[in-house]
C-alpha atoms as a PDB file:
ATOM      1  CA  UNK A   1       2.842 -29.850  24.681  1.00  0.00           C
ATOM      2  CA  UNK A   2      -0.870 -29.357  23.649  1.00  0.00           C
ATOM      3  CA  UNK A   3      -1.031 -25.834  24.489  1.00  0.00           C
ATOM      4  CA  UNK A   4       1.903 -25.396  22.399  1.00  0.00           C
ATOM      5  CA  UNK A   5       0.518 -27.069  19.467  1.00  0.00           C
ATOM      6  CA  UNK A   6      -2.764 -25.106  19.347  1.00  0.00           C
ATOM      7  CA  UNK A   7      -0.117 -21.495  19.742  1.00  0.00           C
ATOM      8  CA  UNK A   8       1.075 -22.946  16.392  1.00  0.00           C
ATOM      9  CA  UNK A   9      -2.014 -22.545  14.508  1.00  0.00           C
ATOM     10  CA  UNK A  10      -4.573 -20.347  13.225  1.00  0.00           C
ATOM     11  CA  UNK A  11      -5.449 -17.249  15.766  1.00  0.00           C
ATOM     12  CA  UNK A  12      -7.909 -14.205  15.331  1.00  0.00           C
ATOM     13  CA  UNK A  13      -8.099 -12.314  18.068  1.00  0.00           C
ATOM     14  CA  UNK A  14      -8.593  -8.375  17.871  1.00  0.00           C
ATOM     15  CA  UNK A  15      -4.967  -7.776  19.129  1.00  0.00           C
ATOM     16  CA  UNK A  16      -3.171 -10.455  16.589  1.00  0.00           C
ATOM     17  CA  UNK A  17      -3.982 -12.630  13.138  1.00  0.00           C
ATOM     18  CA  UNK A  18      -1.735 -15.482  13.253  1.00  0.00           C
ATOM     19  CA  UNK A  19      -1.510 -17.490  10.026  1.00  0.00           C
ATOM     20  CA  UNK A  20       0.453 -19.325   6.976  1.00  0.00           C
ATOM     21  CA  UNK A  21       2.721 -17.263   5.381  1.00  0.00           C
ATOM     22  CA  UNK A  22       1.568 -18.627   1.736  1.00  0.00           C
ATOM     23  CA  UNK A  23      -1.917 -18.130   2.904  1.00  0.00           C
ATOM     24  CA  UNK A  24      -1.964 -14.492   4.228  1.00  0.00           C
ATOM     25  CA  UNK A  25      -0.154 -13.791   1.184  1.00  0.00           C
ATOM     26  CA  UNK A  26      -2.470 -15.181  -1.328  1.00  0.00           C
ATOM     27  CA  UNK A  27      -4.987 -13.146   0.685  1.00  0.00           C
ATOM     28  CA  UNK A  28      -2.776  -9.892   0.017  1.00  0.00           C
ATOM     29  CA  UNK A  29      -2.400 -10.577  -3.274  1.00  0.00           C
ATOM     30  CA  UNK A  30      -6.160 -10.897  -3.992  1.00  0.00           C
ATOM     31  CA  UNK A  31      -6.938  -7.931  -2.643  1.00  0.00           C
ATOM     32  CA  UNK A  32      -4.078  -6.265  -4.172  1.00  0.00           C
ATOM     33  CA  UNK A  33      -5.000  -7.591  -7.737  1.00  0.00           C
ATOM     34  CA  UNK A  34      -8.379  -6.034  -7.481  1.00  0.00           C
ATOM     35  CA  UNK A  35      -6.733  -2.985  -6.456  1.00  0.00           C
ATOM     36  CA  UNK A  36      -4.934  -2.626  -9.629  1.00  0.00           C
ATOM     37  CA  UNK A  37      -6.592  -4.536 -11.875  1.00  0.00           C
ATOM     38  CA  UNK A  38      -9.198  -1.236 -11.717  1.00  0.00           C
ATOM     39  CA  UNK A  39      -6.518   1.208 -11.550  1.00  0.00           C
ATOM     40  CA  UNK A  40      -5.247  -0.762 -14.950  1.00  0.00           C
ATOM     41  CA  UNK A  41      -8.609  -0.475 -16.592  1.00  0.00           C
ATOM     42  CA  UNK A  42      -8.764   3.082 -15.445  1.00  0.00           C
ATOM     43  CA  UNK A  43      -4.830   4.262 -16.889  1.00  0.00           C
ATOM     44  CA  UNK A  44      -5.814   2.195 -19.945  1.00  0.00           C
ATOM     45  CA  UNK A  45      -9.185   4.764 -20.515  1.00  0.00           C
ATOM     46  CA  UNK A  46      -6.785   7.583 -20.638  1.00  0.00           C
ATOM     47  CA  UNK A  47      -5.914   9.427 -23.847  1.00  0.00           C
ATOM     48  CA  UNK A  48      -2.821   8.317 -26.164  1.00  0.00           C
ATOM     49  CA  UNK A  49      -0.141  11.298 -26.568  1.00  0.00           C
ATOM     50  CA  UNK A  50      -0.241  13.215 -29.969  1.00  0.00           C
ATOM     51  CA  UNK A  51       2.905  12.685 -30.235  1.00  0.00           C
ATOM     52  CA  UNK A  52       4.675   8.711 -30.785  1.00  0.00           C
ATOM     53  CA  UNK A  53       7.500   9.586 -29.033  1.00  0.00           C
ATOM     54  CA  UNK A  54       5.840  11.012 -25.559  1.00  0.00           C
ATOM     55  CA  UNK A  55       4.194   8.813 -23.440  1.00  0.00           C
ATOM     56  CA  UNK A  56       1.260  10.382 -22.753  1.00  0.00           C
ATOM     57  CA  UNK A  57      -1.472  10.654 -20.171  1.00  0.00           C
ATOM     58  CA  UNK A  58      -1.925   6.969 -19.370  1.00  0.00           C
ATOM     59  CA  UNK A  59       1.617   5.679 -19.968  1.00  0.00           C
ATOM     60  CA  UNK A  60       3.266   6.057 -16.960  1.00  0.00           C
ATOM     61  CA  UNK A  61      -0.305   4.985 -14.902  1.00  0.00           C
ATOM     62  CA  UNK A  62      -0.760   2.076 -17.286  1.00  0.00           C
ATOM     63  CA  UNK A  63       3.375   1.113 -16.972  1.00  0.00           C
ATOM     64  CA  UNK A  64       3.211   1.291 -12.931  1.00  0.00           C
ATOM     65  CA  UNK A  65      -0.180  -0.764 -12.982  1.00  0.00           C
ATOM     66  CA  UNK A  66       1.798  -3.754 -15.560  1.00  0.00           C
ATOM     67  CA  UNK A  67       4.806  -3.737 -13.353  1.00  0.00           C
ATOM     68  CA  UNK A  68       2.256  -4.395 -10.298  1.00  0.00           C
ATOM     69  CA  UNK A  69       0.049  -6.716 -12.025  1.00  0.00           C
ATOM     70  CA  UNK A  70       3.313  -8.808 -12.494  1.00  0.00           C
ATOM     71  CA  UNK A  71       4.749  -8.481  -9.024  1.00  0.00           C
ATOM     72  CA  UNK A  72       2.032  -9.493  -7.673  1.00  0.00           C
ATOM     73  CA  UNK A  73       1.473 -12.288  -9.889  1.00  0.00           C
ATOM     74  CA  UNK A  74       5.029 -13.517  -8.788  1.00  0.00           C
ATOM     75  CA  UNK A  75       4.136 -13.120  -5.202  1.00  0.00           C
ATOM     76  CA  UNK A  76       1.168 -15.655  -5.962  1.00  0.00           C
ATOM     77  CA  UNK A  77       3.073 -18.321  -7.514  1.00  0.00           C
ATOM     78  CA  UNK A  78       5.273 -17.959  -4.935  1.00  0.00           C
ATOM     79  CA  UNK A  79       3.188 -18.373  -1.963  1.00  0.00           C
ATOM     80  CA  UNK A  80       1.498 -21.724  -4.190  1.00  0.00           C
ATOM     81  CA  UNK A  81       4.446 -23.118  -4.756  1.00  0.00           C
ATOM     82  CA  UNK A  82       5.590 -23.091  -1.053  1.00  0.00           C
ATOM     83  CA  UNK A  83       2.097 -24.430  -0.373  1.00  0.00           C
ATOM     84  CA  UNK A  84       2.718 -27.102  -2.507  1.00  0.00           C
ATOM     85  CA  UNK A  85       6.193 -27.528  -1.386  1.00  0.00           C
ATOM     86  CA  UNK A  86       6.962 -30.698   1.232  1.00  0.00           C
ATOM     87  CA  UNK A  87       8.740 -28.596   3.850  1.00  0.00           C
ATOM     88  CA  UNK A  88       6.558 -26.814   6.415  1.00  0.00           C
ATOM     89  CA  UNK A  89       5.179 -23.573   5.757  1.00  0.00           C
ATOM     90  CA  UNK A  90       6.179 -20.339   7.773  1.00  0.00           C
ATOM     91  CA  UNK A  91       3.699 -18.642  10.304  1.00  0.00           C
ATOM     92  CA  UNK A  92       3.381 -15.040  10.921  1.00  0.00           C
ATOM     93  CA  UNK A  93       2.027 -12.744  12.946  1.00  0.00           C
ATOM     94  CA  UNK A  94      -0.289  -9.665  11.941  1.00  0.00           C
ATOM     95  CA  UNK A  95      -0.068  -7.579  15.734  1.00  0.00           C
ATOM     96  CA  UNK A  96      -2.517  -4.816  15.712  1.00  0.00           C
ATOM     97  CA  UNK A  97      -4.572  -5.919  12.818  1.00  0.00           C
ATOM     98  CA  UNK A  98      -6.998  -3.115  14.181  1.00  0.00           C
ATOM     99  CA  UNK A  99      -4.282  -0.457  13.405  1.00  0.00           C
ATOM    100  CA  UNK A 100      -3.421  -2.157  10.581  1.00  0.00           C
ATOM    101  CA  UNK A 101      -7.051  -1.491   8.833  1.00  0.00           C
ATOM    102  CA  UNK A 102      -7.297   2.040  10.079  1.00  0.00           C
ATOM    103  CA  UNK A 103      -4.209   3.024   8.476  1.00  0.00           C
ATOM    104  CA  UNK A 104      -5.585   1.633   5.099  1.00  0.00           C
ATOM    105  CA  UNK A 105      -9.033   3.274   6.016  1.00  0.00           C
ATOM    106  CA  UNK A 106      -6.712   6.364   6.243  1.00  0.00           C
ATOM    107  CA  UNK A 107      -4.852   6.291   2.852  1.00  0.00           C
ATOM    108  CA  UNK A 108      -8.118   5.458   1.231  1.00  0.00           C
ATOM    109  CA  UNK A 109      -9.747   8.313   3.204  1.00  0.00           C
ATOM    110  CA  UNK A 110      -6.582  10.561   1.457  1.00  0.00           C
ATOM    111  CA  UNK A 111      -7.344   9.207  -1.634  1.00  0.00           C
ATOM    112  CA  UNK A 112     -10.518  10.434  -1.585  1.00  0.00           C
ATOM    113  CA  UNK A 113     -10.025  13.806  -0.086  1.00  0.00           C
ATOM    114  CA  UNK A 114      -6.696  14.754  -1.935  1.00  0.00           C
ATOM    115  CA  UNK A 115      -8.289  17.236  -4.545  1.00  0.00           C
ATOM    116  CA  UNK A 116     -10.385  18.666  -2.030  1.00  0.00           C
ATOM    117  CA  UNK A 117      -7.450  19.244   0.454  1.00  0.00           C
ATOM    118  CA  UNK A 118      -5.078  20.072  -1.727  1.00  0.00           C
ATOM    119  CA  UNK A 119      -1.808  18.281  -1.912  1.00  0.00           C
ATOM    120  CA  UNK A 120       0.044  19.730   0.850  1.00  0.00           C
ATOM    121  CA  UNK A 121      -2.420  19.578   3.432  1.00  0.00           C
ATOM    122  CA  UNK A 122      -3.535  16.424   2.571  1.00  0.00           C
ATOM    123  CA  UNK A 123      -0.355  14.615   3.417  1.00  0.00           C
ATOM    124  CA  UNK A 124       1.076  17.121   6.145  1.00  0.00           C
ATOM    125  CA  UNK A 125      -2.519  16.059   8.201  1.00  0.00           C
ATOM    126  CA  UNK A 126      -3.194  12.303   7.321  1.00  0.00           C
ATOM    127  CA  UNK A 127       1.037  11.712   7.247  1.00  0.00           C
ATOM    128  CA  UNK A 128       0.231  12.459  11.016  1.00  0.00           C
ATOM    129  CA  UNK A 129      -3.146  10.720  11.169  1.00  0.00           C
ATOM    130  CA  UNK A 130      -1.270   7.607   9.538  1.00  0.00           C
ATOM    131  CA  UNK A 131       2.007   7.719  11.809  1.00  0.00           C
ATOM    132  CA  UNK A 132      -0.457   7.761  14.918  1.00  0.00           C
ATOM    133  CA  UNK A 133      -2.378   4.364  13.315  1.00  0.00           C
ATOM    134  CA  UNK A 134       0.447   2.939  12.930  1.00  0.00           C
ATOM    135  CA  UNK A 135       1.942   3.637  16.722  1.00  0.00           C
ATOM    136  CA  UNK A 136       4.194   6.672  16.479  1.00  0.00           C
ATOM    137  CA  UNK A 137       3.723   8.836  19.508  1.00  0.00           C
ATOM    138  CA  UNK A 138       7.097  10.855  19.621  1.00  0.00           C
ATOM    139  CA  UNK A 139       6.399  14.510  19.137  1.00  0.00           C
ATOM    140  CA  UNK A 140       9.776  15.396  16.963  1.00  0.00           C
ATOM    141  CA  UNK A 141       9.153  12.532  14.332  1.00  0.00           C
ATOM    142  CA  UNK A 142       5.233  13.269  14.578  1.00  0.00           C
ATOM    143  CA  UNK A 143       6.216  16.751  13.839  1.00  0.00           C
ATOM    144  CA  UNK A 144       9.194  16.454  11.514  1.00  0.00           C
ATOM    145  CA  UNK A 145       8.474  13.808   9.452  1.00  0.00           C
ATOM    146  CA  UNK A 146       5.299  15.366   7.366  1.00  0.00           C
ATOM    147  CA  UNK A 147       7.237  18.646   7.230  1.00  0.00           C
ATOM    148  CA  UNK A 148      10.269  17.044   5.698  1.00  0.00           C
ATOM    149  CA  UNK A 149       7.822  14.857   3.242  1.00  0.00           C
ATOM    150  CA  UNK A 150       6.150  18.429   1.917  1.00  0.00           C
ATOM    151  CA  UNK A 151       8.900  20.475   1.808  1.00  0.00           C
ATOM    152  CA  UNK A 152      10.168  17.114  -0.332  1.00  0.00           C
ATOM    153  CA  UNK A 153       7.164  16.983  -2.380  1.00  0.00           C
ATOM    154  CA  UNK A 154       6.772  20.987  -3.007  1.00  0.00           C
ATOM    155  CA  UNK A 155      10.640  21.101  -3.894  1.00  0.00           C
ATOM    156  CA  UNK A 156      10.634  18.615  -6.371  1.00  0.00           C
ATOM    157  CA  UNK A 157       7.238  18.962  -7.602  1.00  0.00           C
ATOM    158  CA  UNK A 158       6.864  22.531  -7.700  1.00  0.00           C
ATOM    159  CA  UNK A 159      10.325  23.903  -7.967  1.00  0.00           C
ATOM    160  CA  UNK A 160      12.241  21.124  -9.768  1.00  0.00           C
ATOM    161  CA  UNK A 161       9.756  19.754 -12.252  1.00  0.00           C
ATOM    162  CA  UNK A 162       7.424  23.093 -12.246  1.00  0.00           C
ATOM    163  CA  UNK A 163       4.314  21.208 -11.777  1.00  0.00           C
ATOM    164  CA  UNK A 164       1.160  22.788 -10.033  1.00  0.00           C
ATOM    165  CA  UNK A 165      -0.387  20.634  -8.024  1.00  0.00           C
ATOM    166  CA  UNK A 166      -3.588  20.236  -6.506  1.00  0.00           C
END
């Protein structure tokens, strides 16, 4: 019985984090609001549109970065008020928390190198790089899957809405 009590608990280890739902998610959501608490100060810089009826620049940036400032918000009461709550908490499991950071090293890495790539390349080669992080080793979907996402994004973007991009 003591062996299972101490499985119940708290675990790092490189191949699993092991913790309290409310916790990990308070965790998330700090990370997350300093995320996008820059990317709100950063929409909010951009120019207003000319015209009152268009939205502008920084509208849609500055509307995506509210709507995540509040779920996230509501994601953080959440997890205090089931820390506060009687009832025991939930425990999760993080497996491959080593995978798990390079994949965000990745999209950060794509962030960074998306202008200089160029749209299509950038997500045809770290779509790969990120389905690989995350465990994908079957050739078709490794394949087929970033074709399909920029043939998806070229359509729309370039054919449909006739914008360039980078």
């Amino acid at each position: 019985m003591e062996d299972y009590k101490k499985a119940l608990g708290w675990r790092l280890r490189w191949y699993v984090v092991r913790g309290s739902l409310p916790v990990l998610d308070l965790v998330g959501c700090a990370a997350l609001l300093a995320v996008f608490w820059q990317y709100y100060t950063q929409a909010s810089a951009l120019p207003p549109p000319f015209n009152k009826v268009d939205i502008g620049a920084g509208g849609f940036p500055t509307l995506l970065a509210m709507a995540t400032l509040i779920g996230i918000g509501a994601v953080a009461a959440a997890a205090v008020i089931r820390l506060l709550d009687p009832v025991p908490v939930a425990w999760v499991s993080i497996r491959r928390p080593l995978f798990v950071l390079a994949t965000i090293g990745l999209l950060i890495l794509q962030s960074i190198y998306f202008e200089t790539l160029g749209t299509l390349p950038s997500v045809l080669i770290f779509s790969i790089l990120t389905m690989l992080a995350c465990g994908e080793r079957r050739p078709l979907h490794l394949i087929g899957v970033p074709l399909a996402l920029g043939a998806f994004i070229f359509v729309v973007f370039n054919l449909a809405l006739d914008v360039n991009l980078p």
